[in-house]
C-alpha atoms as a PDB file:
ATOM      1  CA  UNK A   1      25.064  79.906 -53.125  1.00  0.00           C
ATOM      2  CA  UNK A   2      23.756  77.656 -55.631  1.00  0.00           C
ATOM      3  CA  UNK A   3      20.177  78.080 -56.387  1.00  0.00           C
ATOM      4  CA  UNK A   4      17.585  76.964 -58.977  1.00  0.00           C
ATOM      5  CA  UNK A   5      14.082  77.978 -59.359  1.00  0.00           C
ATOM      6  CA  UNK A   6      11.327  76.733 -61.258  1.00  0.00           C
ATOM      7  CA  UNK A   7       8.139  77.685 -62.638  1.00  0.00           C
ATOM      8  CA  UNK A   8       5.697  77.427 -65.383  1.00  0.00           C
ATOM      9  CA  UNK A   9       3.787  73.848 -63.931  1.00  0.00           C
ATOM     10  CA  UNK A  10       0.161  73.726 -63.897  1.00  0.00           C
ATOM     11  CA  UNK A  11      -3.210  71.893 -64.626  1.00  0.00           C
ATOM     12  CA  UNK A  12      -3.361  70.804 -68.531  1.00  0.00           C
ATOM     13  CA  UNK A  13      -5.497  68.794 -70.103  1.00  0.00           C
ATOM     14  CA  UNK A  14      -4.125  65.430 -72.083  1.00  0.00           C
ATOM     15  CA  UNK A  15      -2.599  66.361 -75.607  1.00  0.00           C
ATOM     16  CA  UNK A  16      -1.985  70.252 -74.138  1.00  0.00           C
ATOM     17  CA  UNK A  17       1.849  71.387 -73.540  1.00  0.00           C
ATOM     18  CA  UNK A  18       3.551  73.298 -71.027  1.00  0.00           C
ATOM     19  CA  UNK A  19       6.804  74.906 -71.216  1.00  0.00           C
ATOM     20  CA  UNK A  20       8.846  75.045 -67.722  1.00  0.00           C
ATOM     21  CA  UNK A  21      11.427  76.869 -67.027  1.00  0.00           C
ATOM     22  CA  UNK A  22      14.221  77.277 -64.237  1.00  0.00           C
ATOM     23  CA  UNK A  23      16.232  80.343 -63.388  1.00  0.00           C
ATOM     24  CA  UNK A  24      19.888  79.214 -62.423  1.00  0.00           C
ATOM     25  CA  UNK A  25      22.420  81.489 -59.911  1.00  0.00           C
ATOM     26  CA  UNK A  26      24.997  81.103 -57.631  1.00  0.00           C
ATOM     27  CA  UNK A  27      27.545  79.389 -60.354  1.00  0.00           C
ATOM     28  CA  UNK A  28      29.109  79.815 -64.134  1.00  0.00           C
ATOM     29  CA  UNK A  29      25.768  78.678 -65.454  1.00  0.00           C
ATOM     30  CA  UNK A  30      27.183  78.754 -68.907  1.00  0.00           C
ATOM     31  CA  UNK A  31      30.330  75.734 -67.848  1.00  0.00           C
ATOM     32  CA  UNK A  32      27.502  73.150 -66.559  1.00  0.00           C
ATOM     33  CA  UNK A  33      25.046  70.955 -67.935  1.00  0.00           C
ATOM     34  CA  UNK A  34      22.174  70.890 -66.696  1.00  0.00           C
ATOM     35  CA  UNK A  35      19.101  68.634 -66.219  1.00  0.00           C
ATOM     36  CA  UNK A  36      15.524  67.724 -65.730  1.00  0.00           C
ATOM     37  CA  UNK A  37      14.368  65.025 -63.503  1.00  0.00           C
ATOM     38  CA  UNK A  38      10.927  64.010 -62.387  1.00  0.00           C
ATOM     39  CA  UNK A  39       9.233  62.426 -59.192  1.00  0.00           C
ATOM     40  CA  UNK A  40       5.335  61.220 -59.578  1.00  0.00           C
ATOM     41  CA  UNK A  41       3.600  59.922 -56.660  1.00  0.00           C
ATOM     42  CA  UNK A  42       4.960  57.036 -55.461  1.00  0.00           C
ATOM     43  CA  UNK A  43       7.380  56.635 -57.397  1.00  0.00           C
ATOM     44  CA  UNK A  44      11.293  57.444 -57.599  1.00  0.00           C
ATOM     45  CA  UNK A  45      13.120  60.593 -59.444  1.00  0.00           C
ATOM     46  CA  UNK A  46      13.693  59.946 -62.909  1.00  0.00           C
ATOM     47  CA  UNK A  47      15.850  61.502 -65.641  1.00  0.00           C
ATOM     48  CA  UNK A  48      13.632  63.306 -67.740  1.00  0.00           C
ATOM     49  CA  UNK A  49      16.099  65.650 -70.228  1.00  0.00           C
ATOM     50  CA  UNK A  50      20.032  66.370 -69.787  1.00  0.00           C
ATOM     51  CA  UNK A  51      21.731  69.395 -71.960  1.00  0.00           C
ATOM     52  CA  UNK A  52      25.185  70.404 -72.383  1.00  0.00           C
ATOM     53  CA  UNK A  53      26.677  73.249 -71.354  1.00  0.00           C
ATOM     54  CA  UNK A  54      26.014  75.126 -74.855  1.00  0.00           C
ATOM     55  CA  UNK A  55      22.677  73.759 -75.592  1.00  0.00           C
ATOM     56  CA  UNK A  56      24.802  71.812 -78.196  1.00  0.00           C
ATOM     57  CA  UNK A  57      23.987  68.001 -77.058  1.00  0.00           C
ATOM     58  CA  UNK A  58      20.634  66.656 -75.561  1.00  0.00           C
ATOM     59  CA  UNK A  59      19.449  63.731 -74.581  1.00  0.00           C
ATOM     60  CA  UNK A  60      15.332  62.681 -73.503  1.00  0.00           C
ATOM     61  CA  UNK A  61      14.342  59.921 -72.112  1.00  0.00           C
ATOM     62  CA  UNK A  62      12.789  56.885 -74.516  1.00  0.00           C
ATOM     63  CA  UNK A  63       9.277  57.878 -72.977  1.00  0.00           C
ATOM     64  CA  UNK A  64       9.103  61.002 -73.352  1.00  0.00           C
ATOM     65  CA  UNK A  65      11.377  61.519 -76.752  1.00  0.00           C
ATOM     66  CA  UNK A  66       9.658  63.174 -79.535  1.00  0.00           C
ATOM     67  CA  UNK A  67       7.506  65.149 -76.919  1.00  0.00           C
ATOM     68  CA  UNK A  68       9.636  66.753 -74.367  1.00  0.00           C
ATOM     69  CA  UNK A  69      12.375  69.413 -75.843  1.00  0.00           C
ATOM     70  CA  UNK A  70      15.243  70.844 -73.609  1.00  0.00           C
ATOM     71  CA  UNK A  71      16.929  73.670 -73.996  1.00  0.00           C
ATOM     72  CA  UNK A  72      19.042  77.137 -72.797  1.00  0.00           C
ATOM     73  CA  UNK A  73      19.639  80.356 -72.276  1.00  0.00           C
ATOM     74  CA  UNK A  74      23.180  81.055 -71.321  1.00  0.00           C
ATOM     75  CA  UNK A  75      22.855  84.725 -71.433  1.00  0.00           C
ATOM     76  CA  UNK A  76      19.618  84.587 -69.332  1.00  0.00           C
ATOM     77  CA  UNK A  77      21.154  81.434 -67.035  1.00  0.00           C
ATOM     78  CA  UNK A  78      17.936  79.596 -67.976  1.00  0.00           C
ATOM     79  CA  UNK A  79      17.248  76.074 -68.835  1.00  0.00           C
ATOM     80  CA  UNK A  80      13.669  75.131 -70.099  1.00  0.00           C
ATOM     81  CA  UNK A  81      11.442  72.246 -70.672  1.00  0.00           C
ATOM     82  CA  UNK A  82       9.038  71.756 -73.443  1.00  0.00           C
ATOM     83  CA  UNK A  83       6.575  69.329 -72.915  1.00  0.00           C
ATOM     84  CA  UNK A  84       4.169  68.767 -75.997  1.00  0.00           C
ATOM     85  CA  UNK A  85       1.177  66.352 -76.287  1.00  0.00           C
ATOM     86  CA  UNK A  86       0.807  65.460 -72.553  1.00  0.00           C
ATOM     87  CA  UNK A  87       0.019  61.868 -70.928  1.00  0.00           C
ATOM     88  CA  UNK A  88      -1.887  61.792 -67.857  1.00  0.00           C
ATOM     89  CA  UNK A  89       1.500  59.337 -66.881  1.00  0.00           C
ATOM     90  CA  UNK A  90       3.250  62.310 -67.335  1.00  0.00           C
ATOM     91  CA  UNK A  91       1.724  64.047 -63.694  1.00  0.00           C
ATOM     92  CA  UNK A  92       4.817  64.710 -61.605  1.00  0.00           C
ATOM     93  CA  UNK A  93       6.740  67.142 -59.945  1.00  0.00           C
ATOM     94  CA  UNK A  94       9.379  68.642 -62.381  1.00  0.00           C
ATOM     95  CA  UNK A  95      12.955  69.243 -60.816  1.00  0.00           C
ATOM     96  CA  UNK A  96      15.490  71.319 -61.953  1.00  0.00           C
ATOM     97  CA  UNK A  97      19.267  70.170 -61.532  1.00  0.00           C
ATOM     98  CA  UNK A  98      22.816  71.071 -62.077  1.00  0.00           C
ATOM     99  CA  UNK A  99      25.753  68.069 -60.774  1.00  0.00           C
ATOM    100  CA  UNK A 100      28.855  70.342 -59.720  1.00  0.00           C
ATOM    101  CA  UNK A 101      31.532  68.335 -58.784  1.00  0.00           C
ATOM    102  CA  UNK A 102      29.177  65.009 -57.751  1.00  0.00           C
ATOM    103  CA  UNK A 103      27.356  66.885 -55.615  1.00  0.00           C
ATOM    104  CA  UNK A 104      23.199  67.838 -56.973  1.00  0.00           C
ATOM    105  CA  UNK A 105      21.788  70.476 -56.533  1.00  0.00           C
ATOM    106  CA  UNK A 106      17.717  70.812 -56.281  1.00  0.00           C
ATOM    107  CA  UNK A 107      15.333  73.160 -56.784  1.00  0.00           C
ATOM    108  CA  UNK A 108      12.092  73.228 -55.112  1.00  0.00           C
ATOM    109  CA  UNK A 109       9.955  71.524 -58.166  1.00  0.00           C
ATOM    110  CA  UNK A 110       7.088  72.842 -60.281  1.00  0.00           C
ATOM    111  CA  UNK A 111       3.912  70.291 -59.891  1.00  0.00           C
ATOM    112  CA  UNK A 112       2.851  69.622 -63.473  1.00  0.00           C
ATOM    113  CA  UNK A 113      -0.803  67.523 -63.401  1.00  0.00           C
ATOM    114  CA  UNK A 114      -2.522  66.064 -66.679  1.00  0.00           C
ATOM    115  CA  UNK A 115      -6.111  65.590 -66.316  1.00  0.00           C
ATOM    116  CA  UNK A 116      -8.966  66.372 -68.168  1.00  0.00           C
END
């Protein structure tokens, strides 16, 4: 079955980066796109990054363009998130996601909190 994990959130102070990452199986990781979304406390999930299936095509969100970087690994069925000069705004959980035939799929998040 389908099944995404993430990892690589922590505590980082504001201006500090983090680079998450989320291990993809279950599917042809390689014929999907695949996304990062966000949920911060009180507050709905978000779009955060979406990438085509070759890594070809990104987009980021307005607020967070210039900062966060998306990317793959097709042979390692990996998608990462680069997140440079943190916001305290930025304190969320981090969700990985991959839309198969209009149905999402979830991992289980990655808390990422920006405090000094």
């Amino acid at each position: 079955q389908v099944q995404l994990v993430e990892s690589g959130g922590g505590l980082v102070q504001p201006g500090g980066s983090l680079r998450l990452s989320c291990a993809a199986s279950g599917f042809t990781f390689g014929l999907n796109a695949m996304s990062w979304y966000r949920q911060a406390p009180g507050k709905g999930r978000e779009l955060v990054a979406r990438i085509s299936t070759t890594g070809t095509s990104t987009n980021v969100a307005d607020s967070m363009k210039g900062r966060f970087t998306i990317s793959r690994d097709n042979a390692k069925r990996t998608v990462y998130l680069q997140m440079n000069s943190l916001k305290p705004e930025d304190t969320a959980v981090y969700y990985c996601n991959v839309d198969r035939g209009g149905y999402n799929y979830w991992g289980q998040g990655t808390q990422v909190t920006v405090s000094s």
